[in-house]
PDB file of N, CA and C in Angstrom:
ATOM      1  N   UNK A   1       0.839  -1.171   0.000  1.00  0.00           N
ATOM      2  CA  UNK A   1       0.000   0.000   0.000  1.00  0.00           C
ATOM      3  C   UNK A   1       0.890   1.242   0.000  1.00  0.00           C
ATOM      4  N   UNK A   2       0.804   2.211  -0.765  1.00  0.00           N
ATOM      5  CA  UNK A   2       1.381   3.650  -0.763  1.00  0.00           C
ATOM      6  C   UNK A   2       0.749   4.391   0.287  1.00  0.00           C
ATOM      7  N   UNK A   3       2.198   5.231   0.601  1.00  0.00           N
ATOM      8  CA  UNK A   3       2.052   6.032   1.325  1.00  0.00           C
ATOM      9  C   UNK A   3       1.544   7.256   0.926  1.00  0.00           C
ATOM     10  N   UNK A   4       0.539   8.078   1.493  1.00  0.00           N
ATOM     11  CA  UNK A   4       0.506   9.489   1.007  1.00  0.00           C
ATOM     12  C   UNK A   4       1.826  10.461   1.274  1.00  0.00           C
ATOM     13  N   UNK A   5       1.683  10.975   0.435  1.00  0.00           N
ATOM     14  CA  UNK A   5       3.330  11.980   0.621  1.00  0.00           C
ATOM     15  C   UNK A   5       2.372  13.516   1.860  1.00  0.00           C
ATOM     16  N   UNK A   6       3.765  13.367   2.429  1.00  0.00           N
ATOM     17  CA  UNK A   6       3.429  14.428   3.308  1.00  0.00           C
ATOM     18  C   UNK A   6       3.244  15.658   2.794  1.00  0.00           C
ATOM     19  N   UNK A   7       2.500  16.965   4.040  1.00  0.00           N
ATOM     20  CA  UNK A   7       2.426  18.056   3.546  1.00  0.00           C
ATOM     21  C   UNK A   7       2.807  19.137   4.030  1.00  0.00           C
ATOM     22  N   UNK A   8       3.541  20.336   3.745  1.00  0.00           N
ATOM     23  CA  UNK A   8       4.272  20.779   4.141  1.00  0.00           C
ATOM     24  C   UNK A   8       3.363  21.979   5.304  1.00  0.00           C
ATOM     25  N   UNK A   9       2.203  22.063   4.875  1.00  0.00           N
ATOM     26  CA  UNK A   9       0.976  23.344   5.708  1.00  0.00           C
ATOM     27  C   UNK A   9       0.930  22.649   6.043  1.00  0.00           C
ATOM     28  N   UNK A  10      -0.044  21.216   6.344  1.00  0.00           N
ATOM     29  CA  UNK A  10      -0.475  20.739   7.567  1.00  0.00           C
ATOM     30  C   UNK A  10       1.164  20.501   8.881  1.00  0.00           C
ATOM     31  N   UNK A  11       2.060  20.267   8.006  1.00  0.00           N
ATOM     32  CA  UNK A  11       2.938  20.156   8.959  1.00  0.00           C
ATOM     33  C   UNK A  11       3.084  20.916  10.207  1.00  0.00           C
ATOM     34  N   UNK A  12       3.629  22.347   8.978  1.00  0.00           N
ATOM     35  CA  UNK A  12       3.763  23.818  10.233  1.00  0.00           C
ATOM     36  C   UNK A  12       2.409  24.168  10.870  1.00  0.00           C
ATOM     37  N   UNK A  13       1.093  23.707  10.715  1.00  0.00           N
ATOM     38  CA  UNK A  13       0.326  23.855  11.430  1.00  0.00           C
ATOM     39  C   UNK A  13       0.067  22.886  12.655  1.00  0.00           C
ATOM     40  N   UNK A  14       0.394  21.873  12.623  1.00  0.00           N
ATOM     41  CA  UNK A  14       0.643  20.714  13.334  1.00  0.00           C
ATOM     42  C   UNK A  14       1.814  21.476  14.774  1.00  0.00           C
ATOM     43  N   UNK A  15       3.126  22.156  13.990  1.00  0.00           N
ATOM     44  CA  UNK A  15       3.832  22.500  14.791  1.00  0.00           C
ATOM     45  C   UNK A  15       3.610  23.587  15.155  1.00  0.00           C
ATOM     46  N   UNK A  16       2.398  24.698  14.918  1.00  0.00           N
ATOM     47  CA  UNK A  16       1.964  25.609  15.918  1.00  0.00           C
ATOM     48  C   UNK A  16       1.121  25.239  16.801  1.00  0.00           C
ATOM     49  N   UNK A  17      -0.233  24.226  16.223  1.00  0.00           N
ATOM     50  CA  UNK A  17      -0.884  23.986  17.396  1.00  0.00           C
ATOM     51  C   UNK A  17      -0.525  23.010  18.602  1.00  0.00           C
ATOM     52  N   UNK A  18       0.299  22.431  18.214  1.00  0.00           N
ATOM     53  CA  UNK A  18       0.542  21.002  18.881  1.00  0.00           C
ATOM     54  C   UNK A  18       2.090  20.388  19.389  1.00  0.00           C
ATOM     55  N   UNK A  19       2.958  21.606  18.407  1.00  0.00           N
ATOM     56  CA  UNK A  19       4.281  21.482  18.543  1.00  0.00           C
ATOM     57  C   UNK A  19       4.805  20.599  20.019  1.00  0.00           C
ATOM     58  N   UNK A  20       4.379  21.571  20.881  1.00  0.00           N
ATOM     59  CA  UNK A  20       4.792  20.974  22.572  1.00  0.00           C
ATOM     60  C   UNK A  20       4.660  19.198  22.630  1.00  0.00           C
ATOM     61  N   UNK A  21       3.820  18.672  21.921  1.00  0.00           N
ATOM     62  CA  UNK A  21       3.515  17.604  22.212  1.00  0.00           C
ATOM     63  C   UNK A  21       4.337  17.047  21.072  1.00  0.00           C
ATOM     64  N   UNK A  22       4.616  17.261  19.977  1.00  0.00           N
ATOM     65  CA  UNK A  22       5.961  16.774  18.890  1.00  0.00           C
ATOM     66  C   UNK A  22       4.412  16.555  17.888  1.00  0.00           C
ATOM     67  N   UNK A  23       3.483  16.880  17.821  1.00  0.00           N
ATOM     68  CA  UNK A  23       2.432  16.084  16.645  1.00  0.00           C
ATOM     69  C   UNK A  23       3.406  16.231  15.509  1.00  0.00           C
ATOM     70  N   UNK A  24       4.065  16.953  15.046  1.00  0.00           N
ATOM     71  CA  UNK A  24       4.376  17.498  13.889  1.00  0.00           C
ATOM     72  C   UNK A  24       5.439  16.259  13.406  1.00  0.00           C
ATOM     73  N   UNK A  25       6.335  16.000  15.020  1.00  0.00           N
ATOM     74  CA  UNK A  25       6.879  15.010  14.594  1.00  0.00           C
ATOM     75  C   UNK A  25       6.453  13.483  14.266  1.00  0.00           C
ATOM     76  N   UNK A  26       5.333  13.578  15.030  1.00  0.00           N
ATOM     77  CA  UNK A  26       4.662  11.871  14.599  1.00  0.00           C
ATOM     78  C   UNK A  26       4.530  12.027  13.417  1.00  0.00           C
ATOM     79  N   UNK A  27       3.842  13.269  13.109  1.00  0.00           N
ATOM     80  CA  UNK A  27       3.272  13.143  11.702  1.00  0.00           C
ATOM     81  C   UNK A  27       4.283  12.495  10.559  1.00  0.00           C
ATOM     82  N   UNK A  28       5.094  13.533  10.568  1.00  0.00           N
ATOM     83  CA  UNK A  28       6.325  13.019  10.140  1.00  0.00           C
ATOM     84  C   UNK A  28       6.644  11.798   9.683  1.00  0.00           C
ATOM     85  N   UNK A  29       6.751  10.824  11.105  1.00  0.00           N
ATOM     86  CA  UNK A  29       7.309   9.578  11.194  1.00  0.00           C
ATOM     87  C   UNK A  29       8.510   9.337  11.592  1.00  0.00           C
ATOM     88  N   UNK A  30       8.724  10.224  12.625  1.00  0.00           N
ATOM     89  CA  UNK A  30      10.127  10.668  13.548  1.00  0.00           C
ATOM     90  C   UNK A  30       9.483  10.283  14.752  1.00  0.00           C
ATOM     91  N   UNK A  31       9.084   9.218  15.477  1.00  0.00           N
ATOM     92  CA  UNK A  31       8.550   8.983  16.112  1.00  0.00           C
ATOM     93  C   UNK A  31       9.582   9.446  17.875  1.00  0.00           C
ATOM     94  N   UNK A  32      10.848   8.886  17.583  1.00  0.00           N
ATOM     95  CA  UNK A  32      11.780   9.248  19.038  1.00  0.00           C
ATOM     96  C   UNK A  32      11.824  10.566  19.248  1.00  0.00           C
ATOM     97  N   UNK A  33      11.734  11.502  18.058  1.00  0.00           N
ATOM     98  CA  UNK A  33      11.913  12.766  18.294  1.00  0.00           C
ATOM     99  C   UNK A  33      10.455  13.464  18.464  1.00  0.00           C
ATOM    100  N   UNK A  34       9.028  12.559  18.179  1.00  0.00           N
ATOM    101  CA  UNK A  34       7.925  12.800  19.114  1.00  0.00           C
ATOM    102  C   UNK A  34       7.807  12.530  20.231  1.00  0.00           C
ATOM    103  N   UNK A  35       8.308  11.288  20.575  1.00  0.00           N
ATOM    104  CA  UNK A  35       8.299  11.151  22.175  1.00  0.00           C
ATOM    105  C   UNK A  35       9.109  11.626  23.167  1.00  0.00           C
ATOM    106  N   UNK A  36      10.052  11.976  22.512  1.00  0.00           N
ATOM    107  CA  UNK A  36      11.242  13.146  23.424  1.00  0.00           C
ATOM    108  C   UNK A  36      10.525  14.705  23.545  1.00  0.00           C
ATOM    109  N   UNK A  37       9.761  15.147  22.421  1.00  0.00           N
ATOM    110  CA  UNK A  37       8.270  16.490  22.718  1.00  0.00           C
ATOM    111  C   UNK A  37       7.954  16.057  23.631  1.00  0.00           C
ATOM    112  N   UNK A  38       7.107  15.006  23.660  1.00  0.00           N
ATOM    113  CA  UNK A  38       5.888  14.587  24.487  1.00  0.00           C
ATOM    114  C   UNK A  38       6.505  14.633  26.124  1.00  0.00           C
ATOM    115  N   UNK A  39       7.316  13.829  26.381  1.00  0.00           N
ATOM    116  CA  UNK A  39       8.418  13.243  27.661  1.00  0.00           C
ATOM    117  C   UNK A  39       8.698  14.969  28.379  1.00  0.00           C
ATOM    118  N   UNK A  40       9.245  15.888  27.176  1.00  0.00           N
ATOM    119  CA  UNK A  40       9.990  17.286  28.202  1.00  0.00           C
ATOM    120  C   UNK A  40       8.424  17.479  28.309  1.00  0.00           C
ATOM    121  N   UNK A  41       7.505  18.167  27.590  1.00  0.00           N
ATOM    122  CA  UNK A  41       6.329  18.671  27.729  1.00  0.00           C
ATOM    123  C   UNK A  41       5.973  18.182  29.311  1.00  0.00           C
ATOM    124  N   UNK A  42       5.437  16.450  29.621  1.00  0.00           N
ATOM    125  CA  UNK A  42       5.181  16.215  30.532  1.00  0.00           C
ATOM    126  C   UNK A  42       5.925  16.762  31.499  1.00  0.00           C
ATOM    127  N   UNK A  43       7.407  16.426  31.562  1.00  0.00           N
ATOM    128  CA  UNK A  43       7.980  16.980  32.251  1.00  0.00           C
ATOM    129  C   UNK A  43       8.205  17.897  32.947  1.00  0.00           C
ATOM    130  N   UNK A  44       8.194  18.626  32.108  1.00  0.00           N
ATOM    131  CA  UNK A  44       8.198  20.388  32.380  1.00  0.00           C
ATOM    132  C   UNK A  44       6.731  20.869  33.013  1.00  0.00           C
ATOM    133  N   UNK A  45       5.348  20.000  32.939  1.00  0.00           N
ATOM    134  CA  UNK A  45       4.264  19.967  34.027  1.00  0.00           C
ATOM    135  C   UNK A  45       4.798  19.548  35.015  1.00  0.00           C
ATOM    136  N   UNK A  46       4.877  18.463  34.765  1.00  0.00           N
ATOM    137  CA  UNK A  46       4.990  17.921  36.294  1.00  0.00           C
ATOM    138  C   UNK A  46       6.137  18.292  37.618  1.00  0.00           C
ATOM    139  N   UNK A  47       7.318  19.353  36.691  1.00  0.00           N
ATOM    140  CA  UNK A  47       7.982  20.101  37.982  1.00  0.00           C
ATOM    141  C   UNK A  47       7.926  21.305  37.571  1.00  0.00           C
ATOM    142  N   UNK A  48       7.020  21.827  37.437  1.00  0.00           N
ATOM    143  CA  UNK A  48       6.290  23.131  37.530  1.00  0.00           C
ATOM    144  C   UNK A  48       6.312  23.495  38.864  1.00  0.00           C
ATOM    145  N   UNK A  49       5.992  22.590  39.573  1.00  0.00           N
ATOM    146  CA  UNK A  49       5.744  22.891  41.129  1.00  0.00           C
ATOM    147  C   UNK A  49       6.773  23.074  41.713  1.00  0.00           C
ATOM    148  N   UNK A  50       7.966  22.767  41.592  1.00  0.00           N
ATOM    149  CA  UNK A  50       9.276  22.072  42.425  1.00  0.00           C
ATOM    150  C   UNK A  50      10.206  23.729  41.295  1.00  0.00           C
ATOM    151  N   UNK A  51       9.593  24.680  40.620  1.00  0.00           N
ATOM    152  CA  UNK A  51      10.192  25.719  40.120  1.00  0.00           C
ATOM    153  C   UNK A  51      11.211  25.212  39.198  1.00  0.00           C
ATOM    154  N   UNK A  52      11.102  24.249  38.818  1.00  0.00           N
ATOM    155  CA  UNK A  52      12.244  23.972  37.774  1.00  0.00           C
ATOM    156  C   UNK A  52      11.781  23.483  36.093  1.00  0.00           C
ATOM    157  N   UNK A  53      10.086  23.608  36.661  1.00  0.00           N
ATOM    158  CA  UNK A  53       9.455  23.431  34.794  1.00  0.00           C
ATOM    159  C   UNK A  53       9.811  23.859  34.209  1.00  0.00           C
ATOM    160  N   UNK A  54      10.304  25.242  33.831  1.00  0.00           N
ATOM    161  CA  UNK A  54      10.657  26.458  33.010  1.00  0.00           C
ATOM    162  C   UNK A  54      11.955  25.506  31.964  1.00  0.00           C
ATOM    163  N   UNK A  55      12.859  24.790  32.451  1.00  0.00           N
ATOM    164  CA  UNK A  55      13.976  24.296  31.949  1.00  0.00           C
ATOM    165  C   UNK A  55      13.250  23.393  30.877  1.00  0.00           C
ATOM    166  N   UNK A  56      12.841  22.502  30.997  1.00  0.00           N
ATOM    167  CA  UNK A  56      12.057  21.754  30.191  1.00  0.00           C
ATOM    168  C   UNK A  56      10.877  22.703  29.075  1.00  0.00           C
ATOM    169  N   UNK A  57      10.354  22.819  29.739  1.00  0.00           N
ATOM    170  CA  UNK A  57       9.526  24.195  28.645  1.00  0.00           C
ATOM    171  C   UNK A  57      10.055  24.509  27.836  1.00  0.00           C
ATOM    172  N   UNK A  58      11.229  25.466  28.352  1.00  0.00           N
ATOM    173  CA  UNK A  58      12.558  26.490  27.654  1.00  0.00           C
ATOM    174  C   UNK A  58      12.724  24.977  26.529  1.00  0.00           C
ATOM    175  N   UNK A  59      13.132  23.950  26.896  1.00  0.00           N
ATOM    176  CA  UNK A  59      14.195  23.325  25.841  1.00  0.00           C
ATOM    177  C   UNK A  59      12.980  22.930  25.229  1.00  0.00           C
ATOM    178  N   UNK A  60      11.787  22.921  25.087  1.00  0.00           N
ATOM    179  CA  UNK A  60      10.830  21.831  24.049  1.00  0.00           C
ATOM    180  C   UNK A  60      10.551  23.531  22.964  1.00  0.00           C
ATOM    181  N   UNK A  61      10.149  24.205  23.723  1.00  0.00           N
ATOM    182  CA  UNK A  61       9.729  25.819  22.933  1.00  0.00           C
ATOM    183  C   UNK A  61      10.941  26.066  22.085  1.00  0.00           C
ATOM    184  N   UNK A  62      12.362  25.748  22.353  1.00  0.00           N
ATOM    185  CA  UNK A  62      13.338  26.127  21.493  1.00  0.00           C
ATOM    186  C   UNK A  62      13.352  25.127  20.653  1.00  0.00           C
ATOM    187  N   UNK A  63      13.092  23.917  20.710  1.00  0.00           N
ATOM    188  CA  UNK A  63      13.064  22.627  19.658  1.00  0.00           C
ATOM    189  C   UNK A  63      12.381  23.114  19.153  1.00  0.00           C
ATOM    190  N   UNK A  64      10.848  23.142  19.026  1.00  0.00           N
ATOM    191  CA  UNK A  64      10.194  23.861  18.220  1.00  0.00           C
ATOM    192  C   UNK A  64      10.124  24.621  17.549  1.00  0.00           C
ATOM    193  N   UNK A  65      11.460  26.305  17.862  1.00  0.00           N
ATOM    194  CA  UNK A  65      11.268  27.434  17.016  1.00  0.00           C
ATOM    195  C   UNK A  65      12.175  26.470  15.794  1.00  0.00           C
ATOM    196  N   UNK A  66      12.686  25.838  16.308  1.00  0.00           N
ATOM    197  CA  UNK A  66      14.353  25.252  15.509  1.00  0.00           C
ATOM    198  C   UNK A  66      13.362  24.514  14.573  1.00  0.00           C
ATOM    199  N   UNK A  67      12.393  23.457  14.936  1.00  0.00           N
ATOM    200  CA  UNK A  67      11.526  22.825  13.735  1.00  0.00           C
ATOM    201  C   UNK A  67      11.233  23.556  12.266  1.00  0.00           C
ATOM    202  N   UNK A  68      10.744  24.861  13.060  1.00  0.00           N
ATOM    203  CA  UNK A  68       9.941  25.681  12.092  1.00  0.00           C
ATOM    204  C   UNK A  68      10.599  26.412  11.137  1.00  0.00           C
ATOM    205  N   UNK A  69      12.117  26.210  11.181  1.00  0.00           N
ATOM    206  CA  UNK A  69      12.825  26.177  10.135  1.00  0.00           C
ATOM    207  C   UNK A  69      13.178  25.274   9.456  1.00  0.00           C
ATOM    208  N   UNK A  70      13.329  24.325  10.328  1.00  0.00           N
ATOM    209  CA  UNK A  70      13.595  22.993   9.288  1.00  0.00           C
ATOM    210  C   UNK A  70      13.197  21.789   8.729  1.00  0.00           C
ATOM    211  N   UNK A  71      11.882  22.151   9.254  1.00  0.00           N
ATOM    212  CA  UNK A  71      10.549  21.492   8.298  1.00  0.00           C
ATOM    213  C   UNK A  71      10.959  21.483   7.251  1.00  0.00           C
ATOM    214  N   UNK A  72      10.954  22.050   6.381  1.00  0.00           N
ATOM    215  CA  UNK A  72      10.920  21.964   4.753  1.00  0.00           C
ATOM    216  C   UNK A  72      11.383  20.781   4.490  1.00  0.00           C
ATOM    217  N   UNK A  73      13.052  20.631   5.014  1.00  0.00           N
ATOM    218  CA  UNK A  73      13.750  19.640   4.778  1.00  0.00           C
ATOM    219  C   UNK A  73      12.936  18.322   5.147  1.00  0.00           C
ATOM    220  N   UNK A  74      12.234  18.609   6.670  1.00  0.00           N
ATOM    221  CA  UNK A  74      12.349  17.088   7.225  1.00  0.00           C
ATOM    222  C   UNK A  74      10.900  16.468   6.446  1.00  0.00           C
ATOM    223  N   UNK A  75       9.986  17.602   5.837  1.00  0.00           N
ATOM    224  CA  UNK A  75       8.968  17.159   4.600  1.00  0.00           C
ATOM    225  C   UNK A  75       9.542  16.855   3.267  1.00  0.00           C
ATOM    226  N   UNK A  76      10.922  16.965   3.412  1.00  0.00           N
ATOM    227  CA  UNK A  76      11.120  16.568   1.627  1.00  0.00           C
ATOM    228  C   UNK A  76      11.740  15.166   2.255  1.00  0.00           C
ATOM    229  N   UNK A  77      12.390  14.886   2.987  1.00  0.00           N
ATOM    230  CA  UNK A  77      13.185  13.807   3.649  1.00  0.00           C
ATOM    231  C   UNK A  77      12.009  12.633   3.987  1.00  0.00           C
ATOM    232  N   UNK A  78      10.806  13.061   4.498  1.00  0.00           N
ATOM    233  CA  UNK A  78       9.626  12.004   4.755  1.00  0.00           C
ATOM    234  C   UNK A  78       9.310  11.665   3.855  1.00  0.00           C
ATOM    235  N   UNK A  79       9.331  12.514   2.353  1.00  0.00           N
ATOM    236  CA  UNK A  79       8.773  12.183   1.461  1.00  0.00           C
ATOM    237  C   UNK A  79       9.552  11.472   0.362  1.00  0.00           C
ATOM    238  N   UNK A  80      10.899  10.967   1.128  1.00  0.00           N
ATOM    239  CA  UNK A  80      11.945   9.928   0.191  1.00  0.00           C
ATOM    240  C   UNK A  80      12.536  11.225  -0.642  1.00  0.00           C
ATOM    241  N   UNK A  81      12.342  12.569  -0.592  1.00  0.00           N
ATOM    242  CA  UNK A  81      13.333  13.055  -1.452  1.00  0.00           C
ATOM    243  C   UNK A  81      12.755  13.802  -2.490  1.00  0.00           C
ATOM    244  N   UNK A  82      11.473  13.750  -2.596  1.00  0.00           N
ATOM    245  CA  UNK A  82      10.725  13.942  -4.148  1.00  0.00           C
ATOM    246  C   UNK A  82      10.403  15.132  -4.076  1.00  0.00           C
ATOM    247  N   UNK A  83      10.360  15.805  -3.047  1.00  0.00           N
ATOM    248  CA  UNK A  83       9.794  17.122  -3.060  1.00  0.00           C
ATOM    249  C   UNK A  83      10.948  18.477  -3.695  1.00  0.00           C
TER     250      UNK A  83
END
């Protein structure tokens, strides 16, 4: 069965609404580098309390600005190259 080729708008929209959580990266099919989103995200809740969320936050919000440049690539790269 073929794959649909990815898309490059739903992507960056994926990584504004949802970025924190890596959707952009599941979408993808970068799955470790969704669950490493997902993992700080939690993270960075759950010691929110203990004043040290901010670190985790800080590093998933900067993964993210860093995505949103280099999407393009990682949509031509999902897509074997064709784009």
């Amino acid at each position: 069965m073929a794959r649909a080729p990815k898309n490059l708008v739903l992507t960056y929209l994926l990584c504004l609404a949802l970025g924190l959580l890596g959707a952009h990266q599941w979408y993808l099919g970068n799955r470790p580098a969704g669950a490493l989103y997902l993992i700080l995200t939690v993270a960075g809740i759950a010691s929110a309390s203990w004043g040290i969320g901010f670190v985790f936050g800080g590093l998933v919000i900067l993964l993210c600005l860093i995505d949103l440049m280099r999407l393009p690539g990682q949509v031509r790269a999902a897509n074997g190259g064709l784009n």
